[in-house]
N, C-alpha and C. Protein backbone atom coordinates (compact mmCIF):
# COMPACT_ATOMS: atom_id res chain seq x y z
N UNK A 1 -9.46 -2.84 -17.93
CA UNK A 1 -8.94 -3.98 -18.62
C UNK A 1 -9.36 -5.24 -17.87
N UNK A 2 -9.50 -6.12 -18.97
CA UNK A 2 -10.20 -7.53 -17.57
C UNK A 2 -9.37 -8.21 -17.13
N UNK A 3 -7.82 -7.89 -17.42
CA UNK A 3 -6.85 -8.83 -16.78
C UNK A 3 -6.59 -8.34 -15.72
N UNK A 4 -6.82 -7.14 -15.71
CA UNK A 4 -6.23 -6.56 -14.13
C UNK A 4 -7.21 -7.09 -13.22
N UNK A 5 -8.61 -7.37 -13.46
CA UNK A 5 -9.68 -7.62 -12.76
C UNK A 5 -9.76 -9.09 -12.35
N UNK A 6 -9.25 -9.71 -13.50
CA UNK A 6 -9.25 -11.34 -13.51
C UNK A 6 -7.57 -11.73 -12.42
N UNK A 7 -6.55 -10.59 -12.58
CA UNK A 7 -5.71 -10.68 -11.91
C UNK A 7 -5.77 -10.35 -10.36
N UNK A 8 -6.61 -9.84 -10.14
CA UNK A 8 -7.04 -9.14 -8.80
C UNK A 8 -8.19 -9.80 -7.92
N UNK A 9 -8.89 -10.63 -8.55
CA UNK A 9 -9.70 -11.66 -8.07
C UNK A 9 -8.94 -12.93 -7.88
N UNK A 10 -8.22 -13.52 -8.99
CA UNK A 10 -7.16 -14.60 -8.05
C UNK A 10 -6.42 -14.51 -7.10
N UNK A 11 -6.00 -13.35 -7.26
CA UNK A 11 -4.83 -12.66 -5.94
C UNK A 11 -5.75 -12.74 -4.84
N UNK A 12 -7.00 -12.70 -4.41
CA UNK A 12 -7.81 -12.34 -3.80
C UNK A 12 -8.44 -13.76 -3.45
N UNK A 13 -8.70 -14.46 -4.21
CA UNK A 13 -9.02 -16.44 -3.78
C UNK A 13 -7.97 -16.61 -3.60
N UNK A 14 -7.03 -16.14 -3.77
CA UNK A 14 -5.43 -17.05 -3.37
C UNK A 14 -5.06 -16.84 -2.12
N UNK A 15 -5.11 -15.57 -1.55
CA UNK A 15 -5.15 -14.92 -0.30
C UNK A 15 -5.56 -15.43 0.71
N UNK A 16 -7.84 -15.58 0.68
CA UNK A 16 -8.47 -15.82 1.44
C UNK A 16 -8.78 -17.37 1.37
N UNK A 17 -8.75 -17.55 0.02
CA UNK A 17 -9.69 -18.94 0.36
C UNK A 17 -10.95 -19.30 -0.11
N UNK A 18 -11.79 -19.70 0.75
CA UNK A 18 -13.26 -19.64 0.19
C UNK A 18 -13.78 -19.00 1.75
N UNK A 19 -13.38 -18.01 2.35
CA UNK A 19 -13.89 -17.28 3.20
C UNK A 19 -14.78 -16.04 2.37
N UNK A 20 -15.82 -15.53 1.63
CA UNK A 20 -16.45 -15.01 0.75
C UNK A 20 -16.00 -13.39 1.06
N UNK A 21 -16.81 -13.36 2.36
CA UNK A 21 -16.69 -11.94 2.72
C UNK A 21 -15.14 -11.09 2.76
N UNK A 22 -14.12 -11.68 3.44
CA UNK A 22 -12.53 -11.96 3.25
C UNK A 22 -12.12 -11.71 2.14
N UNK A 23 -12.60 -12.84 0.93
CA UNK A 23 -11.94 -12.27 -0.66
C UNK A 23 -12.84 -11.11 -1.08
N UNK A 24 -13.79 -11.08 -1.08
CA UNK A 24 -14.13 -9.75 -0.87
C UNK A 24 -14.12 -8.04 -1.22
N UNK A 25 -13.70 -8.26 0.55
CA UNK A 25 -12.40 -7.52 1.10
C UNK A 25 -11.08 -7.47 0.34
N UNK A 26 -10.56 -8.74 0.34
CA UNK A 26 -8.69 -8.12 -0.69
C UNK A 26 -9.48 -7.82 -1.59
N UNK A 27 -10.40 -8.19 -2.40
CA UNK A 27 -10.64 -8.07 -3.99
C UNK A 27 -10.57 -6.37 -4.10
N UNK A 28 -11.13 -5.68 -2.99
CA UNK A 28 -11.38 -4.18 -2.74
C UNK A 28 -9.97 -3.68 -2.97
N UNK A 29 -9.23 -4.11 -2.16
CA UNK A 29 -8.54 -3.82 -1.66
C UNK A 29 -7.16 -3.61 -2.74
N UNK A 30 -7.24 -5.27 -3.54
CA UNK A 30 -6.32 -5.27 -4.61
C UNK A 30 -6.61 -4.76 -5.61
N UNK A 31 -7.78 -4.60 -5.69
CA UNK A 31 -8.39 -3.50 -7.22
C UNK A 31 -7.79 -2.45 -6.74
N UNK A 32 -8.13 -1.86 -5.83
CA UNK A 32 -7.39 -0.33 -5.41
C UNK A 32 -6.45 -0.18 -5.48
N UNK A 33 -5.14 -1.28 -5.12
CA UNK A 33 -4.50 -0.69 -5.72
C UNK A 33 -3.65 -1.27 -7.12
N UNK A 34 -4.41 -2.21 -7.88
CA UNK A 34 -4.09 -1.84 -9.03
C UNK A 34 -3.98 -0.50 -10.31
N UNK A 35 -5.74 -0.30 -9.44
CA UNK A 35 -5.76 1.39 -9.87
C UNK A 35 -5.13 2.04 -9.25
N UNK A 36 -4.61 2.65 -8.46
CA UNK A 36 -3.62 3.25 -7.70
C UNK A 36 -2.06 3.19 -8.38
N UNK A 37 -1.86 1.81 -9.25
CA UNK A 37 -1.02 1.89 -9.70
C UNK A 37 -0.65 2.48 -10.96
N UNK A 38 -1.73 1.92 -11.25
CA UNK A 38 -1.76 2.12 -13.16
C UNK A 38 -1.72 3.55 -13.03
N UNK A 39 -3.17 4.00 -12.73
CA UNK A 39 -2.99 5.75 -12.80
C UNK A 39 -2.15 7.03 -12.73
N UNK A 40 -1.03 6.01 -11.37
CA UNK A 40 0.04 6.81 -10.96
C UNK A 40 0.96 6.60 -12.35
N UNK A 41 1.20 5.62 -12.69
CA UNK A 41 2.36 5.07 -13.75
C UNK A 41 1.41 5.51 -15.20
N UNK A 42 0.57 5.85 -15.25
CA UNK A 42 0.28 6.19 -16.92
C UNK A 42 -0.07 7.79 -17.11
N UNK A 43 -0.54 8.21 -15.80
CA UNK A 43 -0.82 9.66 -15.83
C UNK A 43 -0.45 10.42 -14.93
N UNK A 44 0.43 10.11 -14.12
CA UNK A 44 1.20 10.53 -13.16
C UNK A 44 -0.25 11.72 -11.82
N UNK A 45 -1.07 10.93 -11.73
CA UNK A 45 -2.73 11.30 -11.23
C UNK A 45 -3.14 10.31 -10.22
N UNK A 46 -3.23 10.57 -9.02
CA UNK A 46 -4.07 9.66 -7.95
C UNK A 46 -4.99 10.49 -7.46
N UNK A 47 -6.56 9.85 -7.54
CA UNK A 47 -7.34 10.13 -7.42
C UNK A 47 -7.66 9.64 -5.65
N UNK A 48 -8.07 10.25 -4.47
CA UNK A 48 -7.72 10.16 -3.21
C UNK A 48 -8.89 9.06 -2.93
N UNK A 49 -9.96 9.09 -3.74
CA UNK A 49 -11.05 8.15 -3.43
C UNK A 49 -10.86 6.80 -3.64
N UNK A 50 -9.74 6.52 -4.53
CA UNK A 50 -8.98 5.36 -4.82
C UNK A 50 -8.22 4.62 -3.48
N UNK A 51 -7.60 5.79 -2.82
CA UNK A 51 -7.02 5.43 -1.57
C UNK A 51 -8.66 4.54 -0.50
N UNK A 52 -9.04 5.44 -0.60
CA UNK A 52 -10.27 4.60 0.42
C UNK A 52 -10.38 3.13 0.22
N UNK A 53 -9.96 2.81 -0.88
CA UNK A 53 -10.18 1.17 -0.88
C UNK A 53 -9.66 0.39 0.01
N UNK A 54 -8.55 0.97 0.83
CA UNK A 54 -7.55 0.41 1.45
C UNK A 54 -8.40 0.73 3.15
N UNK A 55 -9.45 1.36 3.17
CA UNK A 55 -10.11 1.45 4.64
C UNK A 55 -10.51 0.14 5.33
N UNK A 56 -11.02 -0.90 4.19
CA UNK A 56 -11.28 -1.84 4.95
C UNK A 56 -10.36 -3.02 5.75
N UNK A 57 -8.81 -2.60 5.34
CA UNK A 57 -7.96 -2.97 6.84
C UNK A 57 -8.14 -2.86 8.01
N UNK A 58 -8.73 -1.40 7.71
CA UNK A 58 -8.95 -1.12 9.96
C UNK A 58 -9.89 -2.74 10.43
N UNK A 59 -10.90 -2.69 9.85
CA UNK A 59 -11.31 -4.05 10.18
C UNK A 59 -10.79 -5.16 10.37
N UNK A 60 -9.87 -5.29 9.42
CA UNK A 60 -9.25 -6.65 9.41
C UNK A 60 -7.80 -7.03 10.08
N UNK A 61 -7.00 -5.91 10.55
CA UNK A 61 -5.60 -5.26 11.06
C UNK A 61 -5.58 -4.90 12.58
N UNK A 62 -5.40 -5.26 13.53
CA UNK A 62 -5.37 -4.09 14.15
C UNK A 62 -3.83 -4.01 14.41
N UNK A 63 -2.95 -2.68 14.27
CA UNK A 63 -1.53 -3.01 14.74
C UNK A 63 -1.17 -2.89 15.92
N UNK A 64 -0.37 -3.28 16.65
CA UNK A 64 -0.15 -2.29 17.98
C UNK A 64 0.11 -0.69 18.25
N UNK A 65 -0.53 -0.45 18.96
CA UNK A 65 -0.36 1.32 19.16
C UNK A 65 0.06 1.39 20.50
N UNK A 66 1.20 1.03 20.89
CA UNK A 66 2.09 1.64 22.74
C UNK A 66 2.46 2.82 22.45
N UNK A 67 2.70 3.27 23.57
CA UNK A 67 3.69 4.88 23.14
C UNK A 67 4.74 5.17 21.69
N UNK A 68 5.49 3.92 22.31
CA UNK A 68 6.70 3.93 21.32
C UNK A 68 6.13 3.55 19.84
N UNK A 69 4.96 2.98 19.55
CA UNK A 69 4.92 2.71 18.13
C UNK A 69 4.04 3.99 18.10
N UNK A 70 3.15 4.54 18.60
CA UNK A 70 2.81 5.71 17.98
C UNK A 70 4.17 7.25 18.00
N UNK A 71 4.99 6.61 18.77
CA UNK A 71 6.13 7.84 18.14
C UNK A 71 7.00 7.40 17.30
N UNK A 72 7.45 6.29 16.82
CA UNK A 72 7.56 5.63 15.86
C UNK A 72 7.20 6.22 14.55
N UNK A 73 5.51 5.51 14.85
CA UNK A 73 4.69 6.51 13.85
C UNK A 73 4.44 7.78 13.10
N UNK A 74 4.83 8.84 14.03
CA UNK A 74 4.61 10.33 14.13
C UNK A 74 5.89 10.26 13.08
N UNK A 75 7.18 9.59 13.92
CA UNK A 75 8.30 10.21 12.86
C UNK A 75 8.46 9.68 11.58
N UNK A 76 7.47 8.59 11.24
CA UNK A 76 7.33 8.57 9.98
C UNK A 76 6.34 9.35 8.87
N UNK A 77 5.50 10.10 9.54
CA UNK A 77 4.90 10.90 9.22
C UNK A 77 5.49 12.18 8.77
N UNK A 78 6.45 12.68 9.88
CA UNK A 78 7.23 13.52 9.71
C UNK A 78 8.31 13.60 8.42
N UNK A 79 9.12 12.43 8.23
CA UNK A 79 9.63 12.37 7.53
C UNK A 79 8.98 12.07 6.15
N UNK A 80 7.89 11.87 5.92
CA UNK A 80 7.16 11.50 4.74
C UNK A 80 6.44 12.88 4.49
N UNK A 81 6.19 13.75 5.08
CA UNK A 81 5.71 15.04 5.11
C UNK A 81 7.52 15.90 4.13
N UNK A 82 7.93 15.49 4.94
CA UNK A 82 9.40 16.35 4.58
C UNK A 82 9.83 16.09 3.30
N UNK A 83 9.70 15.13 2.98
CA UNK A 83 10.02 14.62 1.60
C UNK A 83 8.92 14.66 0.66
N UNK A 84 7.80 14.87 1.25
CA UNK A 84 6.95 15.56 0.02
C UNK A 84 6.77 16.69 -0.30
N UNK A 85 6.88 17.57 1.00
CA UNK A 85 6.71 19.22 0.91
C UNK A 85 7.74 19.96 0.75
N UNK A 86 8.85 19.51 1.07
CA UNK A 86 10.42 20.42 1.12
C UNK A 86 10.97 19.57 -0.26
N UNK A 87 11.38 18.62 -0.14
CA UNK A 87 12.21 18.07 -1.11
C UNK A 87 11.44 17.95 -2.45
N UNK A 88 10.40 17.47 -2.44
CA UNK A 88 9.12 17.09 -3.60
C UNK A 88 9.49 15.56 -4.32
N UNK A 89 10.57 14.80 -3.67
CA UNK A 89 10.14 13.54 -3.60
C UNK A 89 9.44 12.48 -3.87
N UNK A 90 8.58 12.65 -3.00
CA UNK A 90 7.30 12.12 -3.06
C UNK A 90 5.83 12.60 -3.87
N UNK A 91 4.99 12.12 -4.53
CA UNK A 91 4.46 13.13 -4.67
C UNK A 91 3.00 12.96 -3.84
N UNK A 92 2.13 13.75 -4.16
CA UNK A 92 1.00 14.10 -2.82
C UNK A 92 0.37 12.95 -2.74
N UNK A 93 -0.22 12.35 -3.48
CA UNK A 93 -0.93 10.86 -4.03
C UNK A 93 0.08 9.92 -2.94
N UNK A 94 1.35 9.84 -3.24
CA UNK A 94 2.25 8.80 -2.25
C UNK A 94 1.99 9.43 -1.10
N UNK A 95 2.09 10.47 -0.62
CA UNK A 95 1.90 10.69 0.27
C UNK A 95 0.77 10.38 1.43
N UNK A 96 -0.17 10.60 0.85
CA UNK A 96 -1.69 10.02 1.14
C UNK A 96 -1.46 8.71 1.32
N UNK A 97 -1.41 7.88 0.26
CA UNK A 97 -1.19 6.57 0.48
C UNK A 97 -0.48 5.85 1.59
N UNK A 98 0.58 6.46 1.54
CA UNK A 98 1.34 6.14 3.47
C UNK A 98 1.15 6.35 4.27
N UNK A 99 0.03 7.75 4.44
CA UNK A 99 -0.62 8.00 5.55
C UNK A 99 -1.54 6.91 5.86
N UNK A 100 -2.34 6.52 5.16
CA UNK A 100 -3.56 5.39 5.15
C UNK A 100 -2.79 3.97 5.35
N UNK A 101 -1.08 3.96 5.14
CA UNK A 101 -0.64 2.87 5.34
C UNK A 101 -0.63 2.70 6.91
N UNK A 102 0.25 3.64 7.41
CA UNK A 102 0.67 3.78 8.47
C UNK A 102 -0.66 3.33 9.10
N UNK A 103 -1.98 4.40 9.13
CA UNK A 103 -3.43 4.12 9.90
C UNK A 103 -3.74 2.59 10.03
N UNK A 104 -3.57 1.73 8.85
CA UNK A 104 -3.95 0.84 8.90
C UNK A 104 -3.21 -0.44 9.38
N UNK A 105 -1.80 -0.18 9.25
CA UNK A 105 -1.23 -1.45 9.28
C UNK A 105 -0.08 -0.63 10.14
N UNK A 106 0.31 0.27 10.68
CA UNK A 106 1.37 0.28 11.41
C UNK A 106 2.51 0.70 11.15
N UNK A 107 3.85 1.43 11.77
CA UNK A 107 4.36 2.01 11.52
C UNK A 107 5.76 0.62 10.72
N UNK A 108 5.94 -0.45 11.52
CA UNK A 108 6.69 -1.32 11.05
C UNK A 108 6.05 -1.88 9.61
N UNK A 109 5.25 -1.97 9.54
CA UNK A 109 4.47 -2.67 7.93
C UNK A 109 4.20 -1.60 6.88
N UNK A 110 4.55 -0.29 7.57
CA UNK A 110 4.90 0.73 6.68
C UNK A 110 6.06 0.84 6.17
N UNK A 111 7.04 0.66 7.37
CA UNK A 111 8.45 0.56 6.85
C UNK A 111 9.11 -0.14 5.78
N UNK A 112 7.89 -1.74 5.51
CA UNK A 112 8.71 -2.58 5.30
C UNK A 112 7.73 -2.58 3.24
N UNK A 113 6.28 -2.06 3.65
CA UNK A 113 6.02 -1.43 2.02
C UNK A 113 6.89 -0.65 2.06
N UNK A 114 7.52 0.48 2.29
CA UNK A 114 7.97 1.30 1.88
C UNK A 114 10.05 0.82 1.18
N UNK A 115 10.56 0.37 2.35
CA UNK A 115 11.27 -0.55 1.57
C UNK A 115 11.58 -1.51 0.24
N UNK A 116 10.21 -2.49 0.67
CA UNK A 116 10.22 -2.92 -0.60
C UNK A 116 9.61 -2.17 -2.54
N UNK A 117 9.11 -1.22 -1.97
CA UNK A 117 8.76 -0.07 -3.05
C UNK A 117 10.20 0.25 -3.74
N UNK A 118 10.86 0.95 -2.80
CA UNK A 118 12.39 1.69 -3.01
C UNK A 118 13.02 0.46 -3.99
N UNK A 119 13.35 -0.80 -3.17
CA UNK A 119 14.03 -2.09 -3.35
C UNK A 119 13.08 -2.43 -4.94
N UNK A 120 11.90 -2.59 -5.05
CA UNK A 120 11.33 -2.84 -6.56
C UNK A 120 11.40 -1.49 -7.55
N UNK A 121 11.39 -0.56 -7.18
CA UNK A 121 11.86 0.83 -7.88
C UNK A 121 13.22 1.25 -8.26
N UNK A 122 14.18 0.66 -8.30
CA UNK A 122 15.36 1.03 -8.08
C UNK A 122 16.09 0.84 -9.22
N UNK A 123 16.00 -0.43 -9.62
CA UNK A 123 16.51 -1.14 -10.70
C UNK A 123 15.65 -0.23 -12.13
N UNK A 124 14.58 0.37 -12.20
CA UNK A 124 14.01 0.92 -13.60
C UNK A 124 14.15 2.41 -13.06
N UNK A 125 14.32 2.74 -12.10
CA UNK A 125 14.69 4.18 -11.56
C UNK A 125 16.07 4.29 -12.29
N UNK A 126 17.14 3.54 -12.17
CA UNK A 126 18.75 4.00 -13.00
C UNK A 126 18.07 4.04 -14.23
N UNK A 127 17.15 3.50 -14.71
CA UNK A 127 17.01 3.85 -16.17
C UNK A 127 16.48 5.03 -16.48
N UNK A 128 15.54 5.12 -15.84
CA UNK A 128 14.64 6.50 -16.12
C UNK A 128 13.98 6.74 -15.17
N UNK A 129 13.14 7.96 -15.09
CA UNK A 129 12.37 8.44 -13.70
C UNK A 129 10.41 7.31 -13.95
N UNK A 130 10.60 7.02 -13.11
CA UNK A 130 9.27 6.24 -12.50
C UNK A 130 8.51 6.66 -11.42
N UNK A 131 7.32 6.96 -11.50
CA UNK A 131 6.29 7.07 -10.29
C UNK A 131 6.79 6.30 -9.22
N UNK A 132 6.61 6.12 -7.89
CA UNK A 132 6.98 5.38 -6.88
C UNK A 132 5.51 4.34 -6.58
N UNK A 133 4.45 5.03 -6.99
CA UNK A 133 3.21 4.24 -6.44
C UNK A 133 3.16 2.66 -7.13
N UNK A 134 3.47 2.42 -8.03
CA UNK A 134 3.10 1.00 -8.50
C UNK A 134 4.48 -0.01 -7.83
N UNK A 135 5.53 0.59 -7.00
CA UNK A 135 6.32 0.05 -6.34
C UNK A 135 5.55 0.20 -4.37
N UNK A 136 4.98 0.70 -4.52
CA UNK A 136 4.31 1.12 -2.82
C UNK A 136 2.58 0.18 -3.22
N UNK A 137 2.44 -0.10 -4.20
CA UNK A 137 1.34 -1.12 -4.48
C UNK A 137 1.71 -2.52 -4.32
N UNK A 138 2.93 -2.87 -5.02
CA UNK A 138 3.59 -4.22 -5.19
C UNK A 138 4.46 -4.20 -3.84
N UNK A 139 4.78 -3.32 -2.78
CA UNK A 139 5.42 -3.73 -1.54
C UNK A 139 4.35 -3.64 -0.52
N UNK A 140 3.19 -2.97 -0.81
CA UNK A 140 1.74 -3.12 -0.18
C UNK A 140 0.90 -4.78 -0.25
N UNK A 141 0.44 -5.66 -1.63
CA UNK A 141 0.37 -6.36 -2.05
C UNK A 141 1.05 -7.56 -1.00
N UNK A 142 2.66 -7.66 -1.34
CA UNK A 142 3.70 -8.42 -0.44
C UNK A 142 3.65 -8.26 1.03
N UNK A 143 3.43 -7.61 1.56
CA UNK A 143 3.30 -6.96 2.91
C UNK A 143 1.82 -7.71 3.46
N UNK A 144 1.02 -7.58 2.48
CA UNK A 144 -0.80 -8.36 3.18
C UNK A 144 0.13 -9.91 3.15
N UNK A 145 -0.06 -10.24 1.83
CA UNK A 145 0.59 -11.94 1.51
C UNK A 145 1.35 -12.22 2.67
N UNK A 146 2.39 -11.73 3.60
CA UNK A 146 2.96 -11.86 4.12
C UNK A 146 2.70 -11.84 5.96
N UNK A 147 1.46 -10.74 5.74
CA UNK A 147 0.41 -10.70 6.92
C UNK A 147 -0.32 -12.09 6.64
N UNK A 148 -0.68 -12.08 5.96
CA UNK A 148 -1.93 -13.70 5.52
C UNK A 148 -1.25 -14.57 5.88
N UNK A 149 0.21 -14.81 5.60
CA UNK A 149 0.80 -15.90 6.08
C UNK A 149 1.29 -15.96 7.06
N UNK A 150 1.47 -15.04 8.26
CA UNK A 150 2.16 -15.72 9.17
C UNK A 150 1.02 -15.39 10.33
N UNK A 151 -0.17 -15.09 9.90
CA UNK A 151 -1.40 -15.61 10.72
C UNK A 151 -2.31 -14.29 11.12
N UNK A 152 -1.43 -13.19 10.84
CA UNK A 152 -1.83 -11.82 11.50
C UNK A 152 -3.25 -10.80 10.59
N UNK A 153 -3.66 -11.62 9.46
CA UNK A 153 -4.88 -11.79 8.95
C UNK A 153 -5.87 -12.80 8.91
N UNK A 154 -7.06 -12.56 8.96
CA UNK A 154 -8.00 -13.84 9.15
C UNK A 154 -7.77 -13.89 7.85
């Protein structure tokens, strides 16, 4: 659809700027996961190559990794493992996706997509059952905007 495209390129000059290579980058980044979203929410299907869009953070991110944030880390892994494989929760697609969150941005900027996912899911969840990914896109999304602004992205 060209709005998602036309929507994903402003998001993307709005972000960077006129840094070229930068918008870019989000443009990758926010296409991915627009698709990431839609797909999850219309066919309940994430395709894992979709996730790759989100690789080109390592470049642009680096988070801190001390002891404590990589055990931090682990136990969010753990618990995101648990809730996809025991409980079924989550489903494998989310799952993936948080893994690549965590890699890229850290166990706190995981926490805080993942939050705001729950927190934007919640309100159409009492209505009916909803995919979680187009809420882990839109608390992904908020989470860069929020990196961009307080300096921790070029």
């Amino acid at each position: 659809m060209p709005v998602t495209e036309a929507f994903a390129g402003l998001a993307a000059t709005l972000l960077c700027g006129d840094q070229l290579l930068f918008s870019t980058i989000f443009l990758l980044i926010i296409t991915s996961l627009v698709i990431l979203a839609s797909s999850d929410y219309f066919h309940q299907f994430i395709l894992p190559v979709f996730i790759l869009g989100l690789s080109p953070l390592f470049f642009l991110y680096h988070p801190p990794w001390s002891p404590i944030d990589i055990l931090l880390a682990s136990g969010e892994v753990v618990i995101f493992t648990i809730l996809t494989f025991k409980f079924r929760s989550l489903g494998s697609g989310d799952w993936e996706f948080l893994l690549m969150v965590i890699l890229t941005l850290g166990w706190y900027n995981t926490a805080l997509v993942t939050f705001l996912a729950c927190a934007s899911s919640f309100p159409a969840f009492r209505l009916t059952r909803i995919p979680l990914m187009p809420g882990l896109a839109l608390g992904m999304g908020a989470t860069l905007i929020w990196l961009k602004e307080t300096g921790a992205l070029p």
